[in-house]
PDB file of N, CA and C in Angstrom:
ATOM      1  N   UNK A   1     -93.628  59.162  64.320  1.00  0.00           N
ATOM      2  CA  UNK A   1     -93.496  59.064  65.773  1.00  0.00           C
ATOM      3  C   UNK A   1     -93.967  57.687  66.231  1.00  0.00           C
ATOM      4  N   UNK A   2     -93.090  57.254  67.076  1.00  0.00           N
ATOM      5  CA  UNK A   2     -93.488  56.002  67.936  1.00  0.00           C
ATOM      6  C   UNK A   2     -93.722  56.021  69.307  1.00  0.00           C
ATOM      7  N   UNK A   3     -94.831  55.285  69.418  1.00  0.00           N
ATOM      8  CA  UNK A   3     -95.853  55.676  70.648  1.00  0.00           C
ATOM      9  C   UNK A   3     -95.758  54.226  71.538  1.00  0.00           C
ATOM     10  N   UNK A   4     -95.461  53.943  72.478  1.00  0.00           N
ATOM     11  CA  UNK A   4     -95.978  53.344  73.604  1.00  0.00           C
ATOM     12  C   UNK A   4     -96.752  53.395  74.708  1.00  0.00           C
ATOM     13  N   UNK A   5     -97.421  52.490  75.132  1.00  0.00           N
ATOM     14  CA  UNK A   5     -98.474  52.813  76.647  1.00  0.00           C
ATOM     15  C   UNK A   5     -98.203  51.799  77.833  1.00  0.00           C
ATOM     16  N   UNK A   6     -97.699  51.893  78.864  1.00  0.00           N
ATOM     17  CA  UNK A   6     -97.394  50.606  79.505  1.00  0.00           C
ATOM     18  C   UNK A   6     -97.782  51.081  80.962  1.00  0.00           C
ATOM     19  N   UNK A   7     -97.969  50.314  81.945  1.00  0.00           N
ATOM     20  CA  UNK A   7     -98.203  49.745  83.588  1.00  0.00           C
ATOM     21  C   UNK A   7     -97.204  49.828  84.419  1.00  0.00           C
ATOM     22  N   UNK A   8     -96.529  50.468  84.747  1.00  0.00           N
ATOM     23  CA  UNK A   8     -95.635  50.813  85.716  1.00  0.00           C
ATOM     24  C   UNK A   8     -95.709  49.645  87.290  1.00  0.00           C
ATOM     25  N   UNK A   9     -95.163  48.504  87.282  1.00  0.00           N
ATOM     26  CA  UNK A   9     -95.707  47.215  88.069  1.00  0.00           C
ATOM     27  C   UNK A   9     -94.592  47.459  89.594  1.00  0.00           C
ATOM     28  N   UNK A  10     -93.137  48.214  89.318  1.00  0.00           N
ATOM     29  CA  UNK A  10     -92.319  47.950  90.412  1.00  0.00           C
ATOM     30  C   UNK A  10     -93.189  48.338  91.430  1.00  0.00           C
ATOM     31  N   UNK A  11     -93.508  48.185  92.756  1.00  0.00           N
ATOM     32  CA  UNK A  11     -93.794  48.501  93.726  1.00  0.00           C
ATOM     33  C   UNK A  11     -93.376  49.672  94.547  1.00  0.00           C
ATOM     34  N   UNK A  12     -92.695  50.263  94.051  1.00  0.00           N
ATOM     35  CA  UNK A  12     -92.008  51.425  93.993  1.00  0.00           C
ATOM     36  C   UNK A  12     -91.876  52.638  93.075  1.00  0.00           C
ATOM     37  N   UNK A  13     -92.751  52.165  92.337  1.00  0.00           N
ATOM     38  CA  UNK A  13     -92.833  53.135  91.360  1.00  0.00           C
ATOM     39  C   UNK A  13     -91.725  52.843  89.654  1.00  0.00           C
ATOM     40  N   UNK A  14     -91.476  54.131  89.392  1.00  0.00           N
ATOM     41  CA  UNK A  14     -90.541  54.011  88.654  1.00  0.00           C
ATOM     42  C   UNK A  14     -89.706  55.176  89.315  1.00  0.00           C
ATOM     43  N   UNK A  15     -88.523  54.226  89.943  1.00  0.00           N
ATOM     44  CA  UNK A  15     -87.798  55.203  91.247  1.00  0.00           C
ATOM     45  C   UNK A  15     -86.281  55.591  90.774  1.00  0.00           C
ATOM     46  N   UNK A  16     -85.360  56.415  91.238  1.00  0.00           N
ATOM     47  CA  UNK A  16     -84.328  56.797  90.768  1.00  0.00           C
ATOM     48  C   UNK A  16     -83.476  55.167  90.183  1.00  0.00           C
ATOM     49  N   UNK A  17     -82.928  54.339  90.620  1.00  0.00           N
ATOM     50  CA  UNK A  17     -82.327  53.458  89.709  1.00  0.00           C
ATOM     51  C   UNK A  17     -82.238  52.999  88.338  1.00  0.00           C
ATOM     52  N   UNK A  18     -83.957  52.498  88.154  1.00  0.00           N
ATOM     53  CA  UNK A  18     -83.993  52.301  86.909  1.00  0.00           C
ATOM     54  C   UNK A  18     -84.243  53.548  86.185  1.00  0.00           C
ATOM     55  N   UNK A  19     -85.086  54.365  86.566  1.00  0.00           N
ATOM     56  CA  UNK A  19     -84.940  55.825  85.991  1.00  0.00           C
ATOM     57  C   UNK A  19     -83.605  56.415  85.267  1.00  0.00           C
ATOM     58  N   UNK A  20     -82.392  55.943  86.032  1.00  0.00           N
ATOM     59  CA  UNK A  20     -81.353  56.563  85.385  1.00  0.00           C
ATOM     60  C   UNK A  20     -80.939  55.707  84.483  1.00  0.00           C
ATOM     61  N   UNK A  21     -81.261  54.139  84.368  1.00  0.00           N
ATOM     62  CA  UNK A  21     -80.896  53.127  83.171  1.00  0.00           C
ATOM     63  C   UNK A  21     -81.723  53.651  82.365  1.00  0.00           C
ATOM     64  N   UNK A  22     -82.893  53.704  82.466  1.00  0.00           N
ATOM     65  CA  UNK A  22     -83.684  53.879  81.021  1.00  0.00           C
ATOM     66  C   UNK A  22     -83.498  55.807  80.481  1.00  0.00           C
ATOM     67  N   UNK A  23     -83.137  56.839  81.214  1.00  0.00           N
ATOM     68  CA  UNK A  23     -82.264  58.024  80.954  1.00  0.00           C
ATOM     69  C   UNK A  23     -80.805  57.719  79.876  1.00  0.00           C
ATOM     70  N   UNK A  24     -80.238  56.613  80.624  1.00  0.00           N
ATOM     71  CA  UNK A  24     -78.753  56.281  79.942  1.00  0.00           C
ATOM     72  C   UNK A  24     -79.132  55.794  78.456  1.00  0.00           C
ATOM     73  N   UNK A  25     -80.289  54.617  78.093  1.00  0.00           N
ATOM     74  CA  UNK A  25     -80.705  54.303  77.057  1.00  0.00           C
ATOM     75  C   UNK A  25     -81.328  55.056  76.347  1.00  0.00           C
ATOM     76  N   UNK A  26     -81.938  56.142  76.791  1.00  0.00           N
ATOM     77  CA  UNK A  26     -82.669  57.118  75.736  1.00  0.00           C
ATOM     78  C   UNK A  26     -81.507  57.780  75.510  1.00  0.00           C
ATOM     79  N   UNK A  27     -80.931  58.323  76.348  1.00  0.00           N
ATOM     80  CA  UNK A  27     -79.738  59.596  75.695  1.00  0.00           C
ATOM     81  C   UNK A  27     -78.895  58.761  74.597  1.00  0.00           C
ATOM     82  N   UNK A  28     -78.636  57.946  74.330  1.00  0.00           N
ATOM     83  CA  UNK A  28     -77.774  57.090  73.167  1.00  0.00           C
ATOM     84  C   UNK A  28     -78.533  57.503  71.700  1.00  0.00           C
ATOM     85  N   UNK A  29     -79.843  57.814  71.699  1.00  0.00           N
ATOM     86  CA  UNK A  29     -80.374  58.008  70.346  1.00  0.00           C
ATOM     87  C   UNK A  29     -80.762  59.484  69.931  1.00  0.00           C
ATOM     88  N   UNK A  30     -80.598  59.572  68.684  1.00  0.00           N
ATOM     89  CA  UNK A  30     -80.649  61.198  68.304  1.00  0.00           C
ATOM     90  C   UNK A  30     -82.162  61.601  68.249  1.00  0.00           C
ATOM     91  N   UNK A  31     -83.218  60.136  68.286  1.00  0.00           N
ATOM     92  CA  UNK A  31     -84.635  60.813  68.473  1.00  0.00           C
ATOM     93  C   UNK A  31     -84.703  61.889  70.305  1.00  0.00           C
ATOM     94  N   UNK A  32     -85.800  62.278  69.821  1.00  0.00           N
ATOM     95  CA  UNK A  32     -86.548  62.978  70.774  1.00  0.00           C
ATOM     96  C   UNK A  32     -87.613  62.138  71.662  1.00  0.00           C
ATOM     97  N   UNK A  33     -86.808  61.422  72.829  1.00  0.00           N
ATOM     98  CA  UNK A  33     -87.400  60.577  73.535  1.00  0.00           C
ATOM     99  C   UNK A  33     -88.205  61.900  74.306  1.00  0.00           C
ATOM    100  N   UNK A  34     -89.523  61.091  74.946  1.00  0.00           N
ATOM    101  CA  UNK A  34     -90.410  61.627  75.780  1.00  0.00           C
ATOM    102  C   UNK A  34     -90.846  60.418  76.787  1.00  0.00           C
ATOM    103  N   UNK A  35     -91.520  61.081  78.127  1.00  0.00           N
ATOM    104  CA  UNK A  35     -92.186  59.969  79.073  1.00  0.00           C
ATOM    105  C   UNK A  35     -93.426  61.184  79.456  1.00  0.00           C
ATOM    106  N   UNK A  36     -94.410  60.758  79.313  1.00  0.00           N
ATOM    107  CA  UNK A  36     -95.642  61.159  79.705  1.00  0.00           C
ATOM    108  C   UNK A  36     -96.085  60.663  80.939  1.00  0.00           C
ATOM    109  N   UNK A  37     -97.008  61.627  82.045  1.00  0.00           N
ATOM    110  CA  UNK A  37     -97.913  61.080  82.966  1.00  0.00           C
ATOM    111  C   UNK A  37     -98.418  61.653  83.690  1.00  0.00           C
ATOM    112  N   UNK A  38     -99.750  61.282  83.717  1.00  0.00           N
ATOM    113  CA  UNK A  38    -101.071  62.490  84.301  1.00  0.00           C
ATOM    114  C   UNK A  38    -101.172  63.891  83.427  1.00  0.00           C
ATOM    115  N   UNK A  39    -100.910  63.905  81.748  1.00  0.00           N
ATOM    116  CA  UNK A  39    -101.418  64.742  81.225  1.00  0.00           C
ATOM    117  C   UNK A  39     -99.924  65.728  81.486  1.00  0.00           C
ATOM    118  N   UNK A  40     -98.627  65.511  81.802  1.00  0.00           N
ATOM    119  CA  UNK A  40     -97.234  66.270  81.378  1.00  0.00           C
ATOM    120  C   UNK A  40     -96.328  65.111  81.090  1.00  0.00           C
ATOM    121  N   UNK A  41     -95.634  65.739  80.097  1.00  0.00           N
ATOM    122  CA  UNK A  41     -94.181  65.290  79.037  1.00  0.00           C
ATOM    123  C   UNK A  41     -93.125  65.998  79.612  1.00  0.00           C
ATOM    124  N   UNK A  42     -92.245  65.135  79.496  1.00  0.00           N
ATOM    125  CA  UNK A  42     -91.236  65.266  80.243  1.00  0.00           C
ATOM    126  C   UNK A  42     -89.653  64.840  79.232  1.00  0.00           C
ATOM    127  N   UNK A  43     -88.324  65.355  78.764  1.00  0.00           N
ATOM    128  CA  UNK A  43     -87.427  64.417  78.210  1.00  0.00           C
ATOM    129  C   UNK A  43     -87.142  62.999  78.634  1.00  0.00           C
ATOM    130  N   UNK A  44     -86.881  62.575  77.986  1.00  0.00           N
ATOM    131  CA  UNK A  44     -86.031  61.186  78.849  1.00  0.00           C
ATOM    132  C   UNK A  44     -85.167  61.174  79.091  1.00  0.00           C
ATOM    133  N   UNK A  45     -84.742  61.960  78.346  1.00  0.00           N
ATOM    134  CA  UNK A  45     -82.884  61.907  78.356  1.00  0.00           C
ATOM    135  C   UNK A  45     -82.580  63.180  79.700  1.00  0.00           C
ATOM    136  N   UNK A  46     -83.458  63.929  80.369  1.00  0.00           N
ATOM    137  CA  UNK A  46     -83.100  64.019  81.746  1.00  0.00           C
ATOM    138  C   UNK A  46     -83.465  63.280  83.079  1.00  0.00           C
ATOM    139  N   UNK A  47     -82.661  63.096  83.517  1.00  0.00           N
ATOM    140  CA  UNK A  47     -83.105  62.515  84.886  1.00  0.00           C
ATOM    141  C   UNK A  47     -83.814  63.059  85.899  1.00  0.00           C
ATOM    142  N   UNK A  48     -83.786  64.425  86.148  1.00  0.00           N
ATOM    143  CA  UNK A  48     -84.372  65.625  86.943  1.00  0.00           C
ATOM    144  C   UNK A  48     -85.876  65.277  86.070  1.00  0.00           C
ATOM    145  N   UNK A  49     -85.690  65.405  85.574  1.00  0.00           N
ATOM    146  CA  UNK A  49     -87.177  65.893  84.354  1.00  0.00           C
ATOM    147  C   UNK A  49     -88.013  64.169  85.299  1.00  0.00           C
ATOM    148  N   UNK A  50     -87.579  63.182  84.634  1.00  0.00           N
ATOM    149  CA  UNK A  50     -88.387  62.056  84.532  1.00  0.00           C
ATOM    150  C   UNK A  50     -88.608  61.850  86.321  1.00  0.00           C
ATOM    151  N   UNK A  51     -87.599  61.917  87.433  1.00  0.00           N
ATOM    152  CA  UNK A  51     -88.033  62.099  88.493  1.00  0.00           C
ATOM    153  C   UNK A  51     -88.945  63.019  88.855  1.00  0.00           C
ATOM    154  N   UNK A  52     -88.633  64.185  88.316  1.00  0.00           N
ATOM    155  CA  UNK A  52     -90.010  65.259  88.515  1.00  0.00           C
ATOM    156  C   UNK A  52     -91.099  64.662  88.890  1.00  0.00           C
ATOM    157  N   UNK A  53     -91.678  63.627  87.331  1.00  0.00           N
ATOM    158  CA  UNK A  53     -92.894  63.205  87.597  1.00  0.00           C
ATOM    159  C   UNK A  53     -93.389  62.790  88.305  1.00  0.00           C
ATOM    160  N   UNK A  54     -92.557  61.897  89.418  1.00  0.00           N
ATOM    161  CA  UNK A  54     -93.246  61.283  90.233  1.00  0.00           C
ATOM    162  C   UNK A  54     -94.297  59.849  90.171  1.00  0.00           C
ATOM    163  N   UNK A  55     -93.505  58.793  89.542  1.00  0.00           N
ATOM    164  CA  UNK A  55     -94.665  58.302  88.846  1.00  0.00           C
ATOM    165  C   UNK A  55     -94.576  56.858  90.049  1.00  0.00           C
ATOM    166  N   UNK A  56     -96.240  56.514  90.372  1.00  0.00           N
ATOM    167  CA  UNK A  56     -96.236  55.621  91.410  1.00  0.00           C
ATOM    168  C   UNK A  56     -96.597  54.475  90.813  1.00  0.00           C
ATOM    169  N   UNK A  57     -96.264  53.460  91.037  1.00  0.00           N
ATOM    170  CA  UNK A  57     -96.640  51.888  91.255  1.00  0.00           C
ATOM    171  C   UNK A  57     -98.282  52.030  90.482  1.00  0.00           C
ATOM    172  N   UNK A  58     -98.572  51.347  89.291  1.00  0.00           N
ATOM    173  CA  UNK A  58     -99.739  51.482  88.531  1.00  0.00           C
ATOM    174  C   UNK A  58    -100.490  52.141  87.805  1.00  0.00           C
ATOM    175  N   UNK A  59     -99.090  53.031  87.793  1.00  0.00           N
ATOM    176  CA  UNK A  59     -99.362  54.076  87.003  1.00  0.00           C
ATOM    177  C   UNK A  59     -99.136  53.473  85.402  1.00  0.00           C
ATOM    178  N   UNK A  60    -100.078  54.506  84.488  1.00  0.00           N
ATOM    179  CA  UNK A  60     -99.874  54.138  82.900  1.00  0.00           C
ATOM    180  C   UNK A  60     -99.220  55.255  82.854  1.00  0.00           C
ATOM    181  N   UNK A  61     -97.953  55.075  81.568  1.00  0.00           N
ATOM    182  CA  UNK A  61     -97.466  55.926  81.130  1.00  0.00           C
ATOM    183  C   UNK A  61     -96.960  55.719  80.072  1.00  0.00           C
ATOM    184  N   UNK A  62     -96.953  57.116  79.206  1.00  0.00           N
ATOM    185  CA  UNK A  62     -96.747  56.871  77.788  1.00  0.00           C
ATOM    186  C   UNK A  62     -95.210  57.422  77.335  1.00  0.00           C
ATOM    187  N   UNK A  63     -94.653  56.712  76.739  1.00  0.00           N
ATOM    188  CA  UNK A  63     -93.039  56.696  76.134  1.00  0.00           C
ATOM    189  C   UNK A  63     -93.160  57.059  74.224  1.00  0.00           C
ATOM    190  N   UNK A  64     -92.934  58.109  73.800  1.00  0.00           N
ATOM    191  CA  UNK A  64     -92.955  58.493  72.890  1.00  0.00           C
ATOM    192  C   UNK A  64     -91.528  58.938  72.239  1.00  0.00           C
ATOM    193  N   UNK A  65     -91.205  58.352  70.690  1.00  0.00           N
ATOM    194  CA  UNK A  65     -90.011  58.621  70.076  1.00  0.00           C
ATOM    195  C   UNK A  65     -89.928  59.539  68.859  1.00  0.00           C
ATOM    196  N   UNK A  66     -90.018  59.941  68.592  1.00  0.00           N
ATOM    197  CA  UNK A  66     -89.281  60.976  66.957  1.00  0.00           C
ATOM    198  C   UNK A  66     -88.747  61.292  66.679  1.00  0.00           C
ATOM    199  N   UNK A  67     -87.709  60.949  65.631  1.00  0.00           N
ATOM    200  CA  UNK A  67     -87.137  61.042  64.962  1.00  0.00           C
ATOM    201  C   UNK A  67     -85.985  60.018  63.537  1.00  0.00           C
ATOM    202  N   UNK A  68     -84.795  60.266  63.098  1.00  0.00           N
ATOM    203  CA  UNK A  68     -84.605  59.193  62.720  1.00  0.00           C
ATOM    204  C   UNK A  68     -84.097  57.509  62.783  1.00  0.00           C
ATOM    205  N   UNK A  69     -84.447  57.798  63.822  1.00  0.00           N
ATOM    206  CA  UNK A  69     -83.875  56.260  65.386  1.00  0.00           C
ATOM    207  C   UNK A  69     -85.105  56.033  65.964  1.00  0.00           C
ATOM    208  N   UNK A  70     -86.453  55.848  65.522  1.00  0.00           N
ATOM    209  CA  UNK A  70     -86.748  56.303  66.573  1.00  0.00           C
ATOM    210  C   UNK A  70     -87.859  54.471  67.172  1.00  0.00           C
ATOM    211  N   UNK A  71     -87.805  53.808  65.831  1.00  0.00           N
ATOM    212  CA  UNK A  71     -88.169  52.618  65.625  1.00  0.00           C
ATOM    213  C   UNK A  71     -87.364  51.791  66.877  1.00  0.00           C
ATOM    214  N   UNK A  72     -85.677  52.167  66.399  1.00  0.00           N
ATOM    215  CA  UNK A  72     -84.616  51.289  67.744  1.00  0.00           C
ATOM    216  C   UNK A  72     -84.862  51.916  69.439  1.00  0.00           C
ATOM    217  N   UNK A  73     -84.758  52.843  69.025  1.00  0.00           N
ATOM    218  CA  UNK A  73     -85.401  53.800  70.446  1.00  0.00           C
ATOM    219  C   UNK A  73     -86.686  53.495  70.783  1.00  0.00           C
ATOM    220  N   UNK A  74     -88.078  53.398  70.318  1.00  0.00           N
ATOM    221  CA  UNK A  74     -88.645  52.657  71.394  1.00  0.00           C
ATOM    222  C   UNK A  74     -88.324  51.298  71.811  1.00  0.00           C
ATOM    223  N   UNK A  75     -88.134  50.535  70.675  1.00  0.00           N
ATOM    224  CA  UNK A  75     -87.884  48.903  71.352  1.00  0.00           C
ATOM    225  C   UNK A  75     -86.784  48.774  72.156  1.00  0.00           C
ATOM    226  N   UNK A  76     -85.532  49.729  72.279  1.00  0.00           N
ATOM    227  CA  UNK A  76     -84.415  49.554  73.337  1.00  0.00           C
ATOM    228  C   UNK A  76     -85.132  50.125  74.835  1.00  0.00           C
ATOM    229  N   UNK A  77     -85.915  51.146  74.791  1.00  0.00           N
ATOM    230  CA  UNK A  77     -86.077  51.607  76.153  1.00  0.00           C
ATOM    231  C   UNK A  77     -87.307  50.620  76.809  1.00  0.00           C
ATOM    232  N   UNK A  78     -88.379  50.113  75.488  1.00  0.00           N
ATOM    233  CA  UNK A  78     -89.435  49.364  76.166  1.00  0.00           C
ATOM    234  C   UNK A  78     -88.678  47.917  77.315  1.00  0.00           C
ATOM    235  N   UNK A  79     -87.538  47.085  76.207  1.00  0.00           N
ATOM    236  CA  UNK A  79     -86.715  46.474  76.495  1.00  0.00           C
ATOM    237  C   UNK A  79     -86.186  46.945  78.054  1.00  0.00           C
ATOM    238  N   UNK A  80     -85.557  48.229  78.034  1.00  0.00           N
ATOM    239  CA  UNK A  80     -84.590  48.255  79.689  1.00  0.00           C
ATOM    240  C   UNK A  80     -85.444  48.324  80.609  1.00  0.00           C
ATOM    241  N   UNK A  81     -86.888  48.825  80.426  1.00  0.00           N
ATOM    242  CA  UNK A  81     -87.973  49.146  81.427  1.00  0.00           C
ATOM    243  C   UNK A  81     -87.871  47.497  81.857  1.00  0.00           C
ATOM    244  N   UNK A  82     -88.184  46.742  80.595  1.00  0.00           N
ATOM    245  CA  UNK A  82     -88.741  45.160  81.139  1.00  0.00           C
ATOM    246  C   UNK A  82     -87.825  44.878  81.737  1.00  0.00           C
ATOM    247  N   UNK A  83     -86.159  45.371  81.395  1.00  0.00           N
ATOM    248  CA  UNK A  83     -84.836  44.320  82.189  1.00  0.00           C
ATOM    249  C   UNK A  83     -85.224  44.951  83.600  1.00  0.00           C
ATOM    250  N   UNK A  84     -85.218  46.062  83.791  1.00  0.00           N
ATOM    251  CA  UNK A  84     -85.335  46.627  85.377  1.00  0.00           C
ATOM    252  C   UNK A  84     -86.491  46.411  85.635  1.00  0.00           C
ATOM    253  N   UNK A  85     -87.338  45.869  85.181  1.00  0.00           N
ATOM    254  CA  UNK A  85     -88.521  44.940  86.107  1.00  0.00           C
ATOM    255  C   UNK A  85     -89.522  46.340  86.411  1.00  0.00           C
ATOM    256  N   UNK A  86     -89.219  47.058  85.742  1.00  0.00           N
ATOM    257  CA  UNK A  86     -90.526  48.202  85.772  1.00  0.00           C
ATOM    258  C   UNK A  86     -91.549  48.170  85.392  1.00  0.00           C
ATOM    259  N   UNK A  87     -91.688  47.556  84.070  1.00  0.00           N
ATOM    260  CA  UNK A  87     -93.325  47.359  83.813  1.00  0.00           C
ATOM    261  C   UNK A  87     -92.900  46.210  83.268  1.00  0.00           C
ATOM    262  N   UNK A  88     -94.103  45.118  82.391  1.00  0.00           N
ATOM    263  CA  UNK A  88     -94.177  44.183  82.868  1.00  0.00           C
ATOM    264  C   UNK A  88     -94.289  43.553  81.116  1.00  0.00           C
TER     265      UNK A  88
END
């Protein structure tokens, strides 16, 4: 399993737009993407799910991968977070 921890910097959180880019990039891999925050996991690969959370501007949150992709799958989604200027 591959683990990330990152700072959520948009000022807005992490809000429906990029939410659904980094949804579109997890669903491409056969791992078992996750997004963590405040102690619940959530898929990535839903959009309902990762809005659920609610996650605000400074928030840490953790992005977790497993399976056999799962090396390209974190570095592609850490990657779209940085293109959409979500964390930093």
């Amino acid at each position: 399993m591959k683990e990330i921890s990152v700072t959520v910097i948009d000022p807005v959180g992490l809000h429906a737009r990029p939410a659904t880019v980094a949804v579109n990039a997890a669903s491409k891999f056969k791992s078992e993407v996750k997004v963590a925050y405040k102690g619940r996991s959530v898929n990535m690969k839903s959009i309902m799910g990762v809005m659920s959370l609610g996650i605000p501007t400074q928030s840490e949150i953790t992005v977790s991968c497993e399976g056999e992709d799962e090396d390209v799958a974190i570095q592609t989604i850490e990657e779209v977070l940085r293109q959409q200027k979500v964390i930093s």
